[in-house]
N, C-alpha and C. Protein backbone atom coordinates (compact mmCIF):
# COMPACT_ATOMS: atom_id res chain seq x y z
N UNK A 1 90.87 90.55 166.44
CA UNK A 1 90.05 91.41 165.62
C UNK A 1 90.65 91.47 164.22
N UNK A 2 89.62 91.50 163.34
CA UNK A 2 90.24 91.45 161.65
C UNK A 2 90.37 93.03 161.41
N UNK A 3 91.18 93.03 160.26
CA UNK A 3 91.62 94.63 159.22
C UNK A 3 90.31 94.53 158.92
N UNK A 4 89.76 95.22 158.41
CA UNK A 4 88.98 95.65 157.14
C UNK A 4 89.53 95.01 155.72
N UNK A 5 88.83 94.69 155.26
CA UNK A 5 88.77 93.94 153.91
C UNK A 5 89.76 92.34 154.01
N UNK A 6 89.87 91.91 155.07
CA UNK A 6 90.41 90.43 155.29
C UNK A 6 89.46 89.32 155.57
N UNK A 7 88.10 90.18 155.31
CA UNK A 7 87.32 88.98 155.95
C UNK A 7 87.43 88.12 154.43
N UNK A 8 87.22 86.92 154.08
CA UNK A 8 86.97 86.19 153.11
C UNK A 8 86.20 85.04 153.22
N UNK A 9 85.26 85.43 154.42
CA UNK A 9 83.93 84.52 154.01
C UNK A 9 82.65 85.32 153.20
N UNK A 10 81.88 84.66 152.85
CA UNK A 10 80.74 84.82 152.00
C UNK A 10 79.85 84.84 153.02
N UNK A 11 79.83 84.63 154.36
CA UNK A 11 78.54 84.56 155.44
C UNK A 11 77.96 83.19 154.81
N UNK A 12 77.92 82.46 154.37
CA UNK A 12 76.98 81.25 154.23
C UNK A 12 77.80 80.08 154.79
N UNK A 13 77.66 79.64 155.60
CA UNK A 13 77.92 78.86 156.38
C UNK A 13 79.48 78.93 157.11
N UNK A 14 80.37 80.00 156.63
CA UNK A 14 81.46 80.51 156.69
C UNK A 14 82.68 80.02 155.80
N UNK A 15 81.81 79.68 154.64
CA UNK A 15 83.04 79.01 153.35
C UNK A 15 83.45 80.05 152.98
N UNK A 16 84.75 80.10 152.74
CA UNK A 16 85.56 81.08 151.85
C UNK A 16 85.43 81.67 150.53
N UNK A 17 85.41 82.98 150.44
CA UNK A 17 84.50 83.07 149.26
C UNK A 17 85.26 82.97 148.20
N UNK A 18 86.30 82.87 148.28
CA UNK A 18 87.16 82.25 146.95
C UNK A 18 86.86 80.47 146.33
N UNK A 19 86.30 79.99 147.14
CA UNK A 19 85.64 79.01 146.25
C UNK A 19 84.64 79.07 145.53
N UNK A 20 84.23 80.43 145.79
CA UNK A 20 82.53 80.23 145.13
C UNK A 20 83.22 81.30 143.95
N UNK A 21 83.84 81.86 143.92
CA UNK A 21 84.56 82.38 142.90
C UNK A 21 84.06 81.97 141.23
N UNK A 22 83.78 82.35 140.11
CA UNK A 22 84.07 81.41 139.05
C UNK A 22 84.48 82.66 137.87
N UNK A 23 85.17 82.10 137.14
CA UNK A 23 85.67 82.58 135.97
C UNK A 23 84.67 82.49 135.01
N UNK A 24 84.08 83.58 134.25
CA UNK A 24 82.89 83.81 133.40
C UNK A 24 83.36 82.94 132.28
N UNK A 25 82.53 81.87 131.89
CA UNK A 25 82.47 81.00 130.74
C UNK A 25 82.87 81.32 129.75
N UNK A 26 83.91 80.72 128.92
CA UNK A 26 83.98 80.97 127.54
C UNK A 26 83.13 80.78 126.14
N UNK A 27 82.69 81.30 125.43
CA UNK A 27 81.62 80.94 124.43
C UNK A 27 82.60 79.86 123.64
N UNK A 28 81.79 79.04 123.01
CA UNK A 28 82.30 78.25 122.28
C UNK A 28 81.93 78.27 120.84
N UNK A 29 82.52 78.56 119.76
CA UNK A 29 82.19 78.21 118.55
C UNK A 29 82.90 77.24 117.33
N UNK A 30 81.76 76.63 117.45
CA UNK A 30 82.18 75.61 116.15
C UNK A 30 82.26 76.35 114.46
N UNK A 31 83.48 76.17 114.52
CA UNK A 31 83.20 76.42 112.83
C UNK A 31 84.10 75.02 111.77
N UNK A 32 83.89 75.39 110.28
CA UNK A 32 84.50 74.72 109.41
C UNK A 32 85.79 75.39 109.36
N UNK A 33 87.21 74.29 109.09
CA UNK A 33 88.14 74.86 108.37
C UNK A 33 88.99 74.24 107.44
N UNK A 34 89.47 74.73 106.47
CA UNK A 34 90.22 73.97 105.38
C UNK A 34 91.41 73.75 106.64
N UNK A 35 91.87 72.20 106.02
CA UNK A 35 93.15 71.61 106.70
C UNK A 35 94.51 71.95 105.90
N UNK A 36 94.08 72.61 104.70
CA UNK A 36 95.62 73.09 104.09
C UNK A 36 95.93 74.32 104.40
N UNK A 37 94.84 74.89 104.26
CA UNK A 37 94.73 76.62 104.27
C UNK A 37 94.53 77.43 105.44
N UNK A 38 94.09 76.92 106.39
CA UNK A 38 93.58 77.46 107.38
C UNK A 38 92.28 78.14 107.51
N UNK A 39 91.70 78.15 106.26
CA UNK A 39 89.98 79.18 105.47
C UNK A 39 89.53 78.78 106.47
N UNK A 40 88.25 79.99 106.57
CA UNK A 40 87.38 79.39 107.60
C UNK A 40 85.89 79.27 106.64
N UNK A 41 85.13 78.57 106.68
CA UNK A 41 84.21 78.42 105.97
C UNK A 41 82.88 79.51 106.35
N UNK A 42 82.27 79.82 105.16
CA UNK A 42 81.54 81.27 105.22
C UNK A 42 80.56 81.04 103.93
N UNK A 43 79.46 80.85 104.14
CA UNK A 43 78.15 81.31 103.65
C UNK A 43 78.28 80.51 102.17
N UNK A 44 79.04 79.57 102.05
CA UNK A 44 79.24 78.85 100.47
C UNK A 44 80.73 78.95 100.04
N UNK A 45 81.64 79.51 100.85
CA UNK A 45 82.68 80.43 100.10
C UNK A 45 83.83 80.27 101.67
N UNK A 46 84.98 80.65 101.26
CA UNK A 46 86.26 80.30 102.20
C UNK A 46 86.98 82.01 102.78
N UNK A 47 87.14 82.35 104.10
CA UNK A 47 87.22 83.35 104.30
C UNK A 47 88.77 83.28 105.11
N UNK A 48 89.45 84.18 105.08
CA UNK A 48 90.54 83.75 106.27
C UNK A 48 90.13 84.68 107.50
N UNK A 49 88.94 85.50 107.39
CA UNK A 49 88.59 86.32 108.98
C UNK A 49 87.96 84.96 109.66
N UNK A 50 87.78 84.70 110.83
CA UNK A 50 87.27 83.65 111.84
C UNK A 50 86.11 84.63 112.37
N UNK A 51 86.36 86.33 112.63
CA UNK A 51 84.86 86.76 112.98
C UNK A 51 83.45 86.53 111.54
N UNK A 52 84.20 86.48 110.83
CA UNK A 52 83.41 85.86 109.00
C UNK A 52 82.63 84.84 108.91
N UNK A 53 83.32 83.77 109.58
CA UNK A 53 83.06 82.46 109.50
C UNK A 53 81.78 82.05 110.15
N UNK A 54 81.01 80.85 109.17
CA UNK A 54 80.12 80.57 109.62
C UNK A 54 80.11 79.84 111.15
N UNK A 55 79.40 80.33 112.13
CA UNK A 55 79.45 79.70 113.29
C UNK A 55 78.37 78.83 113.30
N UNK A 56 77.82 77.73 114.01
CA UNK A 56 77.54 76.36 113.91
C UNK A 56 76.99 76.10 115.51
N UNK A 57 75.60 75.95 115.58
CA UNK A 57 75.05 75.86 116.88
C UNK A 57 75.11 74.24 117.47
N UNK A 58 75.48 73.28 116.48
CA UNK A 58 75.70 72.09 116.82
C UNK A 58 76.42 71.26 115.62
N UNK A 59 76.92 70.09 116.38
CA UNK A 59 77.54 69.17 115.29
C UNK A 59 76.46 68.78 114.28
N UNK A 60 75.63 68.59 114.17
CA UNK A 60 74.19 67.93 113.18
C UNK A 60 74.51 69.09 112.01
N UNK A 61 74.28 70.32 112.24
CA UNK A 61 74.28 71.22 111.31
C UNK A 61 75.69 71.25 110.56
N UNK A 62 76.96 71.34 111.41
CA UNK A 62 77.98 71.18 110.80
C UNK A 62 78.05 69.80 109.90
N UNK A 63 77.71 68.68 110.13
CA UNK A 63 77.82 67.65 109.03
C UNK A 63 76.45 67.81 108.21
N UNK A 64 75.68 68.85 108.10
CA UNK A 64 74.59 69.03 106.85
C UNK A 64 75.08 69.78 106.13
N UNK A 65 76.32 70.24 106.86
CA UNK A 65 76.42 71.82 105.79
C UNK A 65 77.21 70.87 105.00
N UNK A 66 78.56 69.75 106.00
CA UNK A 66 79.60 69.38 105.35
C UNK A 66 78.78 68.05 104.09
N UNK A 67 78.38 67.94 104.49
CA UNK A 67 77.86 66.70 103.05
C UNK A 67 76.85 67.28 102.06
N UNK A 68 76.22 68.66 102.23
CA UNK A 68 75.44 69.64 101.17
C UNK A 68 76.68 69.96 100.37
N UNK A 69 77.53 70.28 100.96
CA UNK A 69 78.80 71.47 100.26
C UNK A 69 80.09 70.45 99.59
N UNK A 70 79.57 68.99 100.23
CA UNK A 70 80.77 67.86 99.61
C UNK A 70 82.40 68.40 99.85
N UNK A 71 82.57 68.87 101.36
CA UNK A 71 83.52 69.84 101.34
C UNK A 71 84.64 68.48 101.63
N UNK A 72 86.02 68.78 101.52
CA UNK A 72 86.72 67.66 101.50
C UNK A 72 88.38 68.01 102.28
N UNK A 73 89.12 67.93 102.63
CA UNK A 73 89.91 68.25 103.41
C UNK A 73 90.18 69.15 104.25
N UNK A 74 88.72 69.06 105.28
CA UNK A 74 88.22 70.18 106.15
C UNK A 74 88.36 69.75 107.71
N UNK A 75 88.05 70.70 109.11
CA UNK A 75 87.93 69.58 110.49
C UNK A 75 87.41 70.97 110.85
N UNK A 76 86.63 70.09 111.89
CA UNK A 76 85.95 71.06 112.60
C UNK A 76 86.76 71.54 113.60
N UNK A 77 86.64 73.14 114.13
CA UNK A 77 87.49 73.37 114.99
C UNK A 77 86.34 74.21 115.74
N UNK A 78 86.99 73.77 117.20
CA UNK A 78 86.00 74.31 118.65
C UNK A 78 86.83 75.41 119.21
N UNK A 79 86.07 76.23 119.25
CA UNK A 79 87.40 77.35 119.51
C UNK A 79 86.51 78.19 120.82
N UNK A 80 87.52 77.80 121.85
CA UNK A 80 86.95 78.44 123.31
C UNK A 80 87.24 79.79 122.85
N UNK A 81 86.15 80.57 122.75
CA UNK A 81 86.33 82.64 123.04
C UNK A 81 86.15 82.93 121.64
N UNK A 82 86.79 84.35 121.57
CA UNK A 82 86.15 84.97 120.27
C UNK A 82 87.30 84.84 119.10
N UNK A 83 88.24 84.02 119.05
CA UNK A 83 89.45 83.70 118.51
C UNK A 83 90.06 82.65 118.28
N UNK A 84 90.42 82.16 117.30
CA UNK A 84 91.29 80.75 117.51
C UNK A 84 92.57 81.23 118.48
N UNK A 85 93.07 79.60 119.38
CA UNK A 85 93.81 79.40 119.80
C UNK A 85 94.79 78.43 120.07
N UNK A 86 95.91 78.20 120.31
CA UNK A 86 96.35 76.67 120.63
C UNK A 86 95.55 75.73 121.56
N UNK A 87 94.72 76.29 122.17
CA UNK A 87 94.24 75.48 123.41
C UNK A 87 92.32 75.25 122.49
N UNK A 88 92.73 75.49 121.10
CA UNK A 88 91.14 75.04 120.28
C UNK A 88 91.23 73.34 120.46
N UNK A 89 90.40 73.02 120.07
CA UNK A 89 90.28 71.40 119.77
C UNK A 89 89.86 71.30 118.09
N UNK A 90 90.65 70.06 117.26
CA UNK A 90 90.32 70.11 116.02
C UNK A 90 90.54 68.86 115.87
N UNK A 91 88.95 68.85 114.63
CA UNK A 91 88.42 67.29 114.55
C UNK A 91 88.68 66.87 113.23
N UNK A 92 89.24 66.24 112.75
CA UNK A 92 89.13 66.27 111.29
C UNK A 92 88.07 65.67 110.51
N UNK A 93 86.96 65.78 109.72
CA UNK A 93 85.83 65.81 108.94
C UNK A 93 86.36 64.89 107.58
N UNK A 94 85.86 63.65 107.20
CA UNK A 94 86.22 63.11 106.06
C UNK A 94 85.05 62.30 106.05
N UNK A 95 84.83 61.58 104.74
CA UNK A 95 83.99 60.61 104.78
C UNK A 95 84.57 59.58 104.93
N UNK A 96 84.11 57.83 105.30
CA UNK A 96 84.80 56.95 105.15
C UNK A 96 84.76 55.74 104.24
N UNK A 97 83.46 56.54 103.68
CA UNK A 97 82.99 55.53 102.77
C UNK A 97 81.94 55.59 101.81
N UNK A 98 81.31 55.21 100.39
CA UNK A 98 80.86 55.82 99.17
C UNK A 98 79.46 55.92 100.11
N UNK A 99 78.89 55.04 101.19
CA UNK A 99 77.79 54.82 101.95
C UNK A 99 77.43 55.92 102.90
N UNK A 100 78.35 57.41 102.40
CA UNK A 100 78.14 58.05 103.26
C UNK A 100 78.60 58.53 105.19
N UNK A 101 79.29 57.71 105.53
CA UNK A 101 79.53 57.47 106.59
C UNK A 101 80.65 58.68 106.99
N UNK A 102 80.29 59.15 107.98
CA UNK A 102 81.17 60.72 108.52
C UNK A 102 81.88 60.33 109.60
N UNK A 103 83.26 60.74 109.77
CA UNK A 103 84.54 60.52 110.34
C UNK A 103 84.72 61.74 111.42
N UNK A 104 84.43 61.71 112.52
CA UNK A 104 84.94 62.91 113.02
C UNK A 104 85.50 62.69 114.44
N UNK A 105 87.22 62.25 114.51
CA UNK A 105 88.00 61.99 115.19
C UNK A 105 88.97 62.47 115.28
N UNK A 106 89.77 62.55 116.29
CA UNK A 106 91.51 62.80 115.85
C UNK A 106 92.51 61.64 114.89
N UNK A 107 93.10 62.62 114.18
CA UNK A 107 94.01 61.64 113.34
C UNK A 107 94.82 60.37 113.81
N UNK A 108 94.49 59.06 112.74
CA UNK A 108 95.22 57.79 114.14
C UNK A 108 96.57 58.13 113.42
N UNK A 109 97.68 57.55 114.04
CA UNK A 109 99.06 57.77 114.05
C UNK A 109 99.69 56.50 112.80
């Protein structure tokens, strides 16, 4: 016979309900940032708040803003949650050529 509160099935087929478990998704936001400064880019203008910063519903928009604004030693940074973190991902944004052509990779070595 079980305690009380040891059962750990879910009743569906008798899987454990710690697999069905999930950790609520992190939002993701893309924004611009200067690569010297750390700015976060904001409405025409350079902010150092990240809640400020323009957020970015896709890459398309981020390279319209970046070739409207001719912005230049900038990378996009993906920042899991409501904060930058070490565990962000950052792309660096350059052109590669007078033809227009947009760069958005990690730095080669």
């Amino acid at each position: 016979m079980r305690s009380p509160g040891t059962d750990h099935t879910n009743n569906w087929q008798g899987e454990p309900s710690f697999l069905f478990h999930h950790e609520p998704e992190l939002e993701l936001n893309r924004v611009i940032r200067h690569s010297a400064t750390h700015a976060f880019f904001s409405h025409g203008d350079w902010t150092p708040d990240f809640a400020a910063a323009d957020k970015f519903a896709d890459t398309l928009s981020i390279l319209k803003t970046f070739l409207q604004h001719k912005l230049k030693d900038v990378e996009l940074l993906l920042v899991f949650g409501n904060h930058p973190s070490p565990a962000d991902i950052v792309l660096p944004l350059r052109e590669q050529s007078p033809g227009g052509q947009i760069s958005c990779r990690p730095f080669e070595a």
